[in-house]
Protein backbone atom coordinates (compact mmCIF):
# COMPACT_ATOMS: atom_id res chain seq x y z
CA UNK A 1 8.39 -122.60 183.82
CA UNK A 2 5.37 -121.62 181.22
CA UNK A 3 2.12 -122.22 182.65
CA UNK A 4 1.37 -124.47 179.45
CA UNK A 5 3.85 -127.29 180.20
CA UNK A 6 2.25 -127.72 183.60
CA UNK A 7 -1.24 -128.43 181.69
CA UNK A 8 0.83 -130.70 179.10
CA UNK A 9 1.92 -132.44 181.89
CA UNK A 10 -1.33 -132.71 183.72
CA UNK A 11 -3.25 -134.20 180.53
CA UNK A 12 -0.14 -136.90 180.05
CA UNK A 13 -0.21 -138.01 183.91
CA UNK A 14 -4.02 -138.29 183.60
CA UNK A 15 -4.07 -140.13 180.12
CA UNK A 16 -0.85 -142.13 180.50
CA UNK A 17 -0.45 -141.81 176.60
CA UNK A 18 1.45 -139.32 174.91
CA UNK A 19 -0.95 -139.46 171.72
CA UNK A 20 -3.80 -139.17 173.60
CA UNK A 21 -2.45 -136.51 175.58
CA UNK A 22 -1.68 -134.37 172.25
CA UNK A 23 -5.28 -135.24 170.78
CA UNK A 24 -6.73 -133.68 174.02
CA UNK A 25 -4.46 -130.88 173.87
CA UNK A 26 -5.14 -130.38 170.36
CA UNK A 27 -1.26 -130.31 169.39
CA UNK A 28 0.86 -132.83 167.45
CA UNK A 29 2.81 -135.32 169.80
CA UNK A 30 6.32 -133.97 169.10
CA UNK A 31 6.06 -130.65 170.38
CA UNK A 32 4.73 -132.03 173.38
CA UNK A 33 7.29 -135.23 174.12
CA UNK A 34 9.87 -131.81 173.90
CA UNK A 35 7.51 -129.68 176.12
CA UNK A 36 7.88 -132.74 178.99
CA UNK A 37 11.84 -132.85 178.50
CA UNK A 38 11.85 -128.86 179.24
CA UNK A 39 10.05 -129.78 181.94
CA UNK A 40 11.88 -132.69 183.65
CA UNK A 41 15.01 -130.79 182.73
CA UNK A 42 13.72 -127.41 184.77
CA UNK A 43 13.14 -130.11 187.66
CA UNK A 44 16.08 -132.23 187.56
CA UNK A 45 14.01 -135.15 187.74
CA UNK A 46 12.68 -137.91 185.63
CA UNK A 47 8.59 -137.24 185.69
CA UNK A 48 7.47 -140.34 183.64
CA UNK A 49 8.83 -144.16 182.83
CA UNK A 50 8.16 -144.30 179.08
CA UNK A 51 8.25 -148.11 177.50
CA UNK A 52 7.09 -149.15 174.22
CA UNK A 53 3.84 -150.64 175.75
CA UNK A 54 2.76 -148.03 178.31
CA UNK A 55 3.66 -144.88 179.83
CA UNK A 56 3.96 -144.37 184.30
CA UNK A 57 4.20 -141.66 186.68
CA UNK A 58 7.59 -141.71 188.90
CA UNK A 59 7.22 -140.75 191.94
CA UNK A 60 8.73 -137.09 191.67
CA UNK A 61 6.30 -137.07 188.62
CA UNK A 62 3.53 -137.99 191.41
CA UNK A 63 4.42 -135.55 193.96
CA UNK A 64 4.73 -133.12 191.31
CA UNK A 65 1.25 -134.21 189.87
CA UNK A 66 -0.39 -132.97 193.19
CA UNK A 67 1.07 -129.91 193.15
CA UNK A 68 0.66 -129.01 189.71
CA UNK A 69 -3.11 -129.86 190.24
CA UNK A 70 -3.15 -127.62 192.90
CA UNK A 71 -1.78 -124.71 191.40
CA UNK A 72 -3.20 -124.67 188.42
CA UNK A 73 -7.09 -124.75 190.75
CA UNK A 74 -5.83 -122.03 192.77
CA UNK A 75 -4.92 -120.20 189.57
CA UNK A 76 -8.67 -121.02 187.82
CA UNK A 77 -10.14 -119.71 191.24
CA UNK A 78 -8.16 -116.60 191.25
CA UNK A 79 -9.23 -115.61 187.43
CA UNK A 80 -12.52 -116.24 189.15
CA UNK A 81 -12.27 -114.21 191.72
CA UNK A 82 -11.10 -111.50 189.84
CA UNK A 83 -13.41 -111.55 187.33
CA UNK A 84 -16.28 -111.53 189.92
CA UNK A 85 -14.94 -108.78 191.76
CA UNK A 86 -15.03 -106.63 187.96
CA UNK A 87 -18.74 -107.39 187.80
CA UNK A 88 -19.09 -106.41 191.21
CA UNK A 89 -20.29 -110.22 192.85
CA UNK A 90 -17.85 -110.04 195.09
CA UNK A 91 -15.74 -107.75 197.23
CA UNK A 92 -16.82 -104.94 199.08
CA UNK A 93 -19.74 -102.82 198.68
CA UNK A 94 -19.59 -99.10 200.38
CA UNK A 95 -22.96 -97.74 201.37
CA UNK A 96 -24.02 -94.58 203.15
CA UNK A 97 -27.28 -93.93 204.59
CA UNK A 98 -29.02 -91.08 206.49
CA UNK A 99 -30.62 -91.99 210.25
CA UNK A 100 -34.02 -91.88 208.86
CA UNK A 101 -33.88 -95.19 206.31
CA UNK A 102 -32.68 -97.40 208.68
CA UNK A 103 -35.86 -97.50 210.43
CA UNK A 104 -37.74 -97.92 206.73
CA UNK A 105 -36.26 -99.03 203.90
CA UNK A 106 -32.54 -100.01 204.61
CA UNK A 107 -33.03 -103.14 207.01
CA UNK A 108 -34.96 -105.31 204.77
CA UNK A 109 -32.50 -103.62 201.23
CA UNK A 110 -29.72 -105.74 203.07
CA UNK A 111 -31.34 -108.66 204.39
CA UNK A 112 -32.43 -109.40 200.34
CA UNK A 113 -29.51 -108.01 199.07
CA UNK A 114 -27.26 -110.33 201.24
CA UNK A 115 -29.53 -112.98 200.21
CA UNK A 116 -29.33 -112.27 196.77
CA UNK A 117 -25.59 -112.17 196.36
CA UNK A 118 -24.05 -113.75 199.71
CA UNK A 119 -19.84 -113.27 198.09
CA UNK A 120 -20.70 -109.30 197.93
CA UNK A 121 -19.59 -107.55 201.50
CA UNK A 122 -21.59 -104.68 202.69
CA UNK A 123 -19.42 -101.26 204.23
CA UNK A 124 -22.42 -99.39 205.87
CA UNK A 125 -21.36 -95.89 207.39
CA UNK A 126 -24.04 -93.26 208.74
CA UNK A 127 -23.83 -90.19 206.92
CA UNK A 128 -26.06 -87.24 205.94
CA UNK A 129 -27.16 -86.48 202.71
CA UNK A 130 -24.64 -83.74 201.86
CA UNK A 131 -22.16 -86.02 203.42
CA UNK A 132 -23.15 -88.98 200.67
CA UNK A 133 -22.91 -86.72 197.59
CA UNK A 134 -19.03 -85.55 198.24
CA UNK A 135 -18.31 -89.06 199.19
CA UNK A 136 -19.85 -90.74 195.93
CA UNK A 137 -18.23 -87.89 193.88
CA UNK A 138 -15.06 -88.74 195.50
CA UNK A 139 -15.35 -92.57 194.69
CA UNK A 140 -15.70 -93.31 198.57
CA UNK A 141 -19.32 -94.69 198.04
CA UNK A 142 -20.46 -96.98 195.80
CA UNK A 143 -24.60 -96.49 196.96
CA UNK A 144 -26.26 -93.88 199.36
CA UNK A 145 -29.61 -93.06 200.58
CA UNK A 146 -30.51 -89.66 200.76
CA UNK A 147 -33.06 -87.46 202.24
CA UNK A 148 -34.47 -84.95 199.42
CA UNK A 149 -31.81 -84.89 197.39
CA UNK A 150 -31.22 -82.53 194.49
CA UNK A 151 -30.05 -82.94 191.50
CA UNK A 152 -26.25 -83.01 191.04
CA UNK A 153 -24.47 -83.81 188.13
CA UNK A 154 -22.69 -87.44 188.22
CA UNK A 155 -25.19 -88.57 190.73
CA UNK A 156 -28.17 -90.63 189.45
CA UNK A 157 -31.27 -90.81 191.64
CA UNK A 158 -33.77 -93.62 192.05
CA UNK A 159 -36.93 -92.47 194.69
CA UNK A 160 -37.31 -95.87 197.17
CA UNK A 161 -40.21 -94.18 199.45
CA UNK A 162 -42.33 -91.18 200.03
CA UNK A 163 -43.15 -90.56 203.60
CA UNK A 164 -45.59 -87.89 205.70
CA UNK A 165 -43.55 -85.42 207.37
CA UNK A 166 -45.01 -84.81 211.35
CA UNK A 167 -44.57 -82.50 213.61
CA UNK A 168 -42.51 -83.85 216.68
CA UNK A 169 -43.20 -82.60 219.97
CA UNK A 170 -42.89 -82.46 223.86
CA UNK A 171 -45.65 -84.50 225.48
CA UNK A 172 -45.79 -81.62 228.00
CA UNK A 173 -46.64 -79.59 224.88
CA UNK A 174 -49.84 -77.79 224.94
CA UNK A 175 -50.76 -78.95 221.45
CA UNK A 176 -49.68 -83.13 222.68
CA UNK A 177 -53.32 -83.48 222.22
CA UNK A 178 -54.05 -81.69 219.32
CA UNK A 179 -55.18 -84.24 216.62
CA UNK A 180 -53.73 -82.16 213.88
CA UNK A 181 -50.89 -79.65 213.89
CA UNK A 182 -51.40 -76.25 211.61
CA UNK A 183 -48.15 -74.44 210.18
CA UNK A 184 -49.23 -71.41 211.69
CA UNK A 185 -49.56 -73.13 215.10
CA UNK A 186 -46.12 -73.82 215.30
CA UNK A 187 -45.28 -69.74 214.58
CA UNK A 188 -43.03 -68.52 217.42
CA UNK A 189 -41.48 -72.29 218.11
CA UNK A 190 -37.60 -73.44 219.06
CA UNK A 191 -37.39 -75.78 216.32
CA UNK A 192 -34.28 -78.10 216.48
CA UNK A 193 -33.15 -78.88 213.23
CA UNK A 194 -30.54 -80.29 210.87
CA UNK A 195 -27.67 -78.18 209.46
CA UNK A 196 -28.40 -76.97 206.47
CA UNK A 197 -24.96 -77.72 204.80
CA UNK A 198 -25.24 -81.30 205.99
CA UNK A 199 -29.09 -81.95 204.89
CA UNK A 200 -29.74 -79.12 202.53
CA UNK A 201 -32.76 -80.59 200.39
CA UNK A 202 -34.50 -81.87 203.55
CA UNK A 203 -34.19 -78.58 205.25
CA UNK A 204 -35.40 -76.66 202.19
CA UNK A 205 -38.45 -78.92 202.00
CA UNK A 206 -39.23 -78.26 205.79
CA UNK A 207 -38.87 -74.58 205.65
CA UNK A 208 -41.69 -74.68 202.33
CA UNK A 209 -44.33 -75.93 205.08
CA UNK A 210 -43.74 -72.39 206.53
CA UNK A 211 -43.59 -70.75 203.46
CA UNK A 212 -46.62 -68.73 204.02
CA UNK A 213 -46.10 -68.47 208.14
CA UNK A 214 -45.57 -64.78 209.51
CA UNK A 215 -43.76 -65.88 212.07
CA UNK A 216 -41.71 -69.06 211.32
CA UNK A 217 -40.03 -71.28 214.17
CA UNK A 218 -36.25 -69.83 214.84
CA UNK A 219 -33.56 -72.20 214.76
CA UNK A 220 -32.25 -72.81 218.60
CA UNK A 221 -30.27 -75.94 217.85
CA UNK A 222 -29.08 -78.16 215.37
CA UNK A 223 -27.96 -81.83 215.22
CA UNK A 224 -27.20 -84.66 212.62
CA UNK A 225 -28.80 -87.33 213.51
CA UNK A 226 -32.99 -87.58 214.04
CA UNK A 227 -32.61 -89.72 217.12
CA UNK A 228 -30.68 -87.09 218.46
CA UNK A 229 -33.24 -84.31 217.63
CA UNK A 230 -36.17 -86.64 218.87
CA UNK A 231 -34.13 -86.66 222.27
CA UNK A 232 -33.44 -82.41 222.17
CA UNK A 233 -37.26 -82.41 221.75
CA UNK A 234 -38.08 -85.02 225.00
CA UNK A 235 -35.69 -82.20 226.54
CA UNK A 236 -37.90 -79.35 225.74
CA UNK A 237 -35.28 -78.09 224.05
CA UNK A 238 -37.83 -77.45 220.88
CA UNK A 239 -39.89 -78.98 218.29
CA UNK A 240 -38.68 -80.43 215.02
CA UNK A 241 -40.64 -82.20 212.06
CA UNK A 242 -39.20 -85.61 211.06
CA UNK A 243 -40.44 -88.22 208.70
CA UNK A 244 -43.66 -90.76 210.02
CA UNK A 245 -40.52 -93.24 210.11
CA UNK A 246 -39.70 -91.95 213.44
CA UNK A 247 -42.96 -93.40 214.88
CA UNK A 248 -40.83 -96.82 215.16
CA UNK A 249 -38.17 -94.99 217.77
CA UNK A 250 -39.28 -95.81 221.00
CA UNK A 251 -38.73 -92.06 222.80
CA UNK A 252 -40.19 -91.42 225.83
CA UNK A 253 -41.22 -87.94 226.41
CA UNK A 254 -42.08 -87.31 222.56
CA UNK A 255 -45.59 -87.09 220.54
CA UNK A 256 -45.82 -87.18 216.68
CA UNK A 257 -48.85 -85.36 215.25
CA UNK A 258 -49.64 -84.90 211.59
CA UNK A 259 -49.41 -81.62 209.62
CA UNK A 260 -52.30 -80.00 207.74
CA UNK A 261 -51.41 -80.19 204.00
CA UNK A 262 -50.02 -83.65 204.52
CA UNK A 263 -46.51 -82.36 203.29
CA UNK A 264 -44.42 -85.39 202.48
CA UNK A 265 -40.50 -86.06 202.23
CA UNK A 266 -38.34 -88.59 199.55
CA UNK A 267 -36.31 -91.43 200.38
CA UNK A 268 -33.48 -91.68 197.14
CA UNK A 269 -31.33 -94.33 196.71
CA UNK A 270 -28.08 -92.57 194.84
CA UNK A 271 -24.79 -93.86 192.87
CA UNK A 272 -22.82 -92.88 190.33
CA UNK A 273 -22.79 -93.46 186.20
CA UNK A 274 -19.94 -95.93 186.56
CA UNK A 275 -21.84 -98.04 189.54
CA UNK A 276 -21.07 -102.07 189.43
CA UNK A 277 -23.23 -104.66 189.18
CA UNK A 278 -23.79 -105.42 192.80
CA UNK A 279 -24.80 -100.94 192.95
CA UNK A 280 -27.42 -101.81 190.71
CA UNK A 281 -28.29 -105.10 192.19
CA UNK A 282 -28.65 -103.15 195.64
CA UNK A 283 -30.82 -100.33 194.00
CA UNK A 284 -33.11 -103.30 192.75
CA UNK A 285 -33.27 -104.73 196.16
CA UNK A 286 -33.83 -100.88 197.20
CA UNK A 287 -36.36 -100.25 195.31
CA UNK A 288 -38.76 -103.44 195.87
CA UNK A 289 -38.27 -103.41 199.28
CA UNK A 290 -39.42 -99.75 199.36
CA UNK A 291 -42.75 -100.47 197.72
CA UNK A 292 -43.25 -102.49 200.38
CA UNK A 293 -42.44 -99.95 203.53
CA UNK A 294 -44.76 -97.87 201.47
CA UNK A 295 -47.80 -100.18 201.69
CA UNK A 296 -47.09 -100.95 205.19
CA UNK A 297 -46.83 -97.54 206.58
CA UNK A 298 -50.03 -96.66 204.19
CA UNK A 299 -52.44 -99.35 205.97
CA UNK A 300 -50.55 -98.33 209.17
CA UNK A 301 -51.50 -94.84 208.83
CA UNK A 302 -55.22 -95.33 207.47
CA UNK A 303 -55.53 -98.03 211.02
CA UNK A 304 -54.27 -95.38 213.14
CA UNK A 305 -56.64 -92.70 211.36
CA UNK A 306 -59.78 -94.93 211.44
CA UNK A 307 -58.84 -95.46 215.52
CA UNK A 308 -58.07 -91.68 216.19
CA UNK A 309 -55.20 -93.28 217.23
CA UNK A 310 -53.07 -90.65 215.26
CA UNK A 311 -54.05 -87.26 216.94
CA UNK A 312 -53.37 -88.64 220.51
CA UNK A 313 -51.00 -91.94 220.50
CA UNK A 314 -47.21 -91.07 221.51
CA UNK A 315 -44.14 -92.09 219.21
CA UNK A 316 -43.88 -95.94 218.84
């Protein structure tokens, strides 16, 4: 059964005319009197009542009507489907993201982008930076946001957000009340930090605000994710520096202090050359939505500097 006698059928059940049926197919009436034939003769059953004066479904031809109806809509929906899931409208959408952007720019990215195209489903999985670029090398990520990131062949960057890097430390520190922390006074410190393998452009960016330190803080531990360094620090276990981000982690036990030079860390949104629509829709989304975490941590940071609220107030 060819999928063009069930619309010859369909147009003579709905006209009740073979001649009109043929004008609206655009074919001459003979071929399709023998395309109805085939058809009732695939069946074994009579579909119409043909008389001189009019033309009448039987009803096998109006049980068969229904059906026919119904699988040719289920067909046009599945060429639908398909075709949105080429442009990327629908279907699944794999993104990775480090700890940090979920408390910036990531939240409000997939509230709009949800909003924006509602058929698209959204695969979110934690993963560091060096984590992201295998897996969107490897095809296992369509989008991922990345701390620092380098340039890497394959991998196109977008910067979402630029934020101050502070210096994160015990509030039984003896600098928890200094208003602003020096490079130098952090010489001789445990720092807790992120592997390098796992986060290399954000670690080489950290270690450049020591650059010109004698005696730079030694590695004592490391861990992946910040909330997990912002509780080795409530420990004692060290200090770390983080992005200003972290001031919207409620962590007991921790104080956040800006560093002299104002040294800053970037936010990238990252996908590959062969991304889909709905990638690039996201990186729009992305990238609005990070001009506005911008502004808001800019007035937030001016308030808090105007106060004096930033050389003594803990994390929040």
């Amino acid at each position: 059964m060819e999928i063009r006698h069930l619309e010859y059928f369909l147009a003579v059940a709905q006209e009740l005319h073979f001649g009109r049926a043929a004008q609206r197919l655009r074919i001459s009436q003979p071929p399709l009197t023998v395309a109805i034939k085939q058809l009732e003769s695939e069946l074994g059953a009579k579909l119409f009542v043909r008389s001189t004066r009019r033309v009448q479904l039987t009803p096998e031809g109006e049980t068969f009507r229904r059906r026919a109806s119904e699988l040719l809509d289920s067909l046009d929906a599945a060429i639908e489907e398909v075709g949105s899931v080429t442009r990327g409208l629908s279907g699944t959408l794999k993104v990775g993201y480090v700890s940090s952007s979920s408390y910036s720019v990531l939240p409000n990215t997939i509230r709009e982008f949800s909003q924006r195209l509602p058929n698209v489903r959204l695969d979110i999985e934690p993963l560091t930076s060096g984590e992201q670029t295998d897996a969107l090398l490897e095809g296992e990520l369509d989008i991922g946001f990345l701390r620092d990131a380098g340039a890497v062949p394959g991998i196109n960057l977008t910067r979402v957000a630029v934020e101050h890097l502070l210096a994160v430390l015990p509030s039984s520190h003896v600098m928890a009340n200094v208003g602003e922390i020096e490079p130098t006074d952090l010489a001789d410190e445990r720092l807790v930090l992120f592997p390098y393998r796992l986060m290399p452009g954000y670690v080489s960016r950290l270690m450049e605000i020591f650059a010109g330190v004698e005696r730079p803080p030694k590695v004592v531990q490391k861990a992946v994710h910040q909330e997990t360094v912002m509780g080795l620090v409530a420990a004692g276990v060290g200090v770390s520096v983080l992005p200003e981000s972290i001031r919207r982690i409620q962590m007991p036990g921790v104080v956040s202090k800006p560093i002299h030079g104002s040294p800053t860390s970037e936010l990238f949104i990252a996908h590959t050359d062969d991304a889909s629509e709905a990638a690039r829709a996201f990186l729009g989304c992305a990238v609005s939505v990070g001009e506005v975490v911008e502004d808001e941590v800019a007035r937030k940071r001016a308030a808090d500097e105007a106060a004096g609220d930033a050389a003594i107030s803990p994390v929040a």
